[in-house]
Protein backbone atom coordinates (compact mmCIF):
# COMPACT_ATOMS: atom_id res chain seq x y z
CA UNK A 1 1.46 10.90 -21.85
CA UNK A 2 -0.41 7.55 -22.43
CA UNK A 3 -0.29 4.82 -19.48
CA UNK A 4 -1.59 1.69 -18.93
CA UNK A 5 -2.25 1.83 -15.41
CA UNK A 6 -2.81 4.04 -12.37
CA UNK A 7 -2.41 3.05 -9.09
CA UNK A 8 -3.52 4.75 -5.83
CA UNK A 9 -0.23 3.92 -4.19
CA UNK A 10 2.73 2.18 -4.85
CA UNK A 11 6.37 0.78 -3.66
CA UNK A 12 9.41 -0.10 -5.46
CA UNK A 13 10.41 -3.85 -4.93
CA UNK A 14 14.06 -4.88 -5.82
CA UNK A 15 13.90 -8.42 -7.41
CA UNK A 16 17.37 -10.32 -6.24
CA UNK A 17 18.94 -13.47 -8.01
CA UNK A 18 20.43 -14.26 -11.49
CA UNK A 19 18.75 -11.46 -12.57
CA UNK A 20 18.27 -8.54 -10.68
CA UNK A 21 15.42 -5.80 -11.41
CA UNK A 22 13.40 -3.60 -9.71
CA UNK A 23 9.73 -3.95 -10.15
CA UNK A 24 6.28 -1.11 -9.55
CA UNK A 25 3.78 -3.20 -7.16
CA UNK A 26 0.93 -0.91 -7.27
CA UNK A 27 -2.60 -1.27 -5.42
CA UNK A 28 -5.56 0.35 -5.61
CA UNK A 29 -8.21 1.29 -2.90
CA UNK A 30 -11.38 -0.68 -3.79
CA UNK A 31 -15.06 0.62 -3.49
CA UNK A 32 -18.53 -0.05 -2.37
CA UNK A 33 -19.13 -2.60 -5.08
CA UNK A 34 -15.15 -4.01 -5.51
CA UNK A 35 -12.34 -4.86 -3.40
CA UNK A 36 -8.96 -3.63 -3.25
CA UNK A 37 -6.49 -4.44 -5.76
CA UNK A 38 -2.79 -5.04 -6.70
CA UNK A 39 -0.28 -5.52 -9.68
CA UNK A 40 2.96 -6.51 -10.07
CA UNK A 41 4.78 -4.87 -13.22
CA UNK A 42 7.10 -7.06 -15.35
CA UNK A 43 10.26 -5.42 -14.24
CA UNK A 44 11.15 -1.18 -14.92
CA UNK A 45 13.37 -0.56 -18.07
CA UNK A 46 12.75 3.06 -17.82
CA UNK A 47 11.19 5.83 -15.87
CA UNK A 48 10.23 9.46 -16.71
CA UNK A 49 8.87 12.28 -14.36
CA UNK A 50 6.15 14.69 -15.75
CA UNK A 51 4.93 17.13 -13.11
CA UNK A 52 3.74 15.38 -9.97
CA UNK A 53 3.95 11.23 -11.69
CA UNK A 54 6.66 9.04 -12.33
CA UNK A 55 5.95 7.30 -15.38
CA UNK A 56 7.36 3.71 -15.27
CA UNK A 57 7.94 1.74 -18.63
CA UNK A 58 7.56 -2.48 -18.36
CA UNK A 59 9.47 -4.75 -20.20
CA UNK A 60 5.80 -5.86 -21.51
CA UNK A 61 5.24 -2.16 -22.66
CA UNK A 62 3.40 -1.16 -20.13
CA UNK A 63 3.31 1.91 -18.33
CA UNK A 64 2.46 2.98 -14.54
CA UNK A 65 1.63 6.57 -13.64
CA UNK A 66 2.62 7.07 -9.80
CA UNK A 67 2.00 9.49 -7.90
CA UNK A 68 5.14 10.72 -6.44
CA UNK A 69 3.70 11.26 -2.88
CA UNK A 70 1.81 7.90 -3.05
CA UNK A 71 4.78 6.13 -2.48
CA UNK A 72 4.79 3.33 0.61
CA UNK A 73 1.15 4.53 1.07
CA UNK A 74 -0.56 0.73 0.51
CA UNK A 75 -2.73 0.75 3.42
CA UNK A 76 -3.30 -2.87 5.26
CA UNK A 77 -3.94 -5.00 2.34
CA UNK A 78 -1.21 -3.79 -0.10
CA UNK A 79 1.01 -4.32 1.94
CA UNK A 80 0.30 -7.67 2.89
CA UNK A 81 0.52 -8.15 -0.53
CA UNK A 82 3.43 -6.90 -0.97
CA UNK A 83 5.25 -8.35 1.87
CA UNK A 84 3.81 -11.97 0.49
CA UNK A 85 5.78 -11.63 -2.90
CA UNK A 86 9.07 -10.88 -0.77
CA UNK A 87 8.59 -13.70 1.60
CA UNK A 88 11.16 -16.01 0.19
CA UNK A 89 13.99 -13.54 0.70
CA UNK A 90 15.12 -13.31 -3.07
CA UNK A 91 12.79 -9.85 -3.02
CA UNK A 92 12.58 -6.95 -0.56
CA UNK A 93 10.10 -3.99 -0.10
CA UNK A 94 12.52 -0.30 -0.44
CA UNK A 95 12.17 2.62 1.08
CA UNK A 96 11.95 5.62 -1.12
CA UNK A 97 14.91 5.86 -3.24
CA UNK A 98 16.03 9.58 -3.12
CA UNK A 99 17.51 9.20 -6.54
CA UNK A 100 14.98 7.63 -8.84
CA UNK A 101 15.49 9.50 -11.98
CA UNK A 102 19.35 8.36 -11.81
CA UNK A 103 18.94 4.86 -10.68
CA UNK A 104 19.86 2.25 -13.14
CA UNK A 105 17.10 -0.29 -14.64
């Protein structure tokens, strides 16, 4: 399956408002020569599991591969991140939804 991006961990982040969506915010762990990173995907119309990844389709078209044990795993700076885009109040961070495959998008 093709995919546009791979992160090292992930969460789920429920978007509130006039229009409510769920969204992938992904990071990666950075290396000698890089820092660590993050992205925000436009909003989840779809997901698909193949073996151990969730595949996550964008309203852009793009796709996230996710490890399904990498979930909540963002380490320090992810999840600062993270908790940044939700500071307002019209987002919040989720726990692990045990139902992913049947939740609606």
């Amino acid at each position: 399956m093709n995919y546009d991006y791979a992160p090292d961990n992930w969460v789920l982040i429920k978007v509130n408002g006039t229009d409510p969506h769920y969204r992938v915010f992904g990071s990666w762990k950075g290396g000698y020569l890089d820092g660590d990173a993050w992205r925000l995907n436009s909003g989840i119309t779809s997901v698909e599991q193949v073996e151990d990844y969730y595949y996550f389709h964008g309203n852009t078209g793009s796709v996230y591969r996710c490890h399904i044990k990498a979930y909540g795993r963002l380490g320090s700076y992810g999840w600062s991140q993270a908790q940044h885009i939700c500071k307002d109040g019209n987002a919040y961070l989720m726990d692990e939804p045990e139902n992913i495959l049947e939740m609606e998008w």
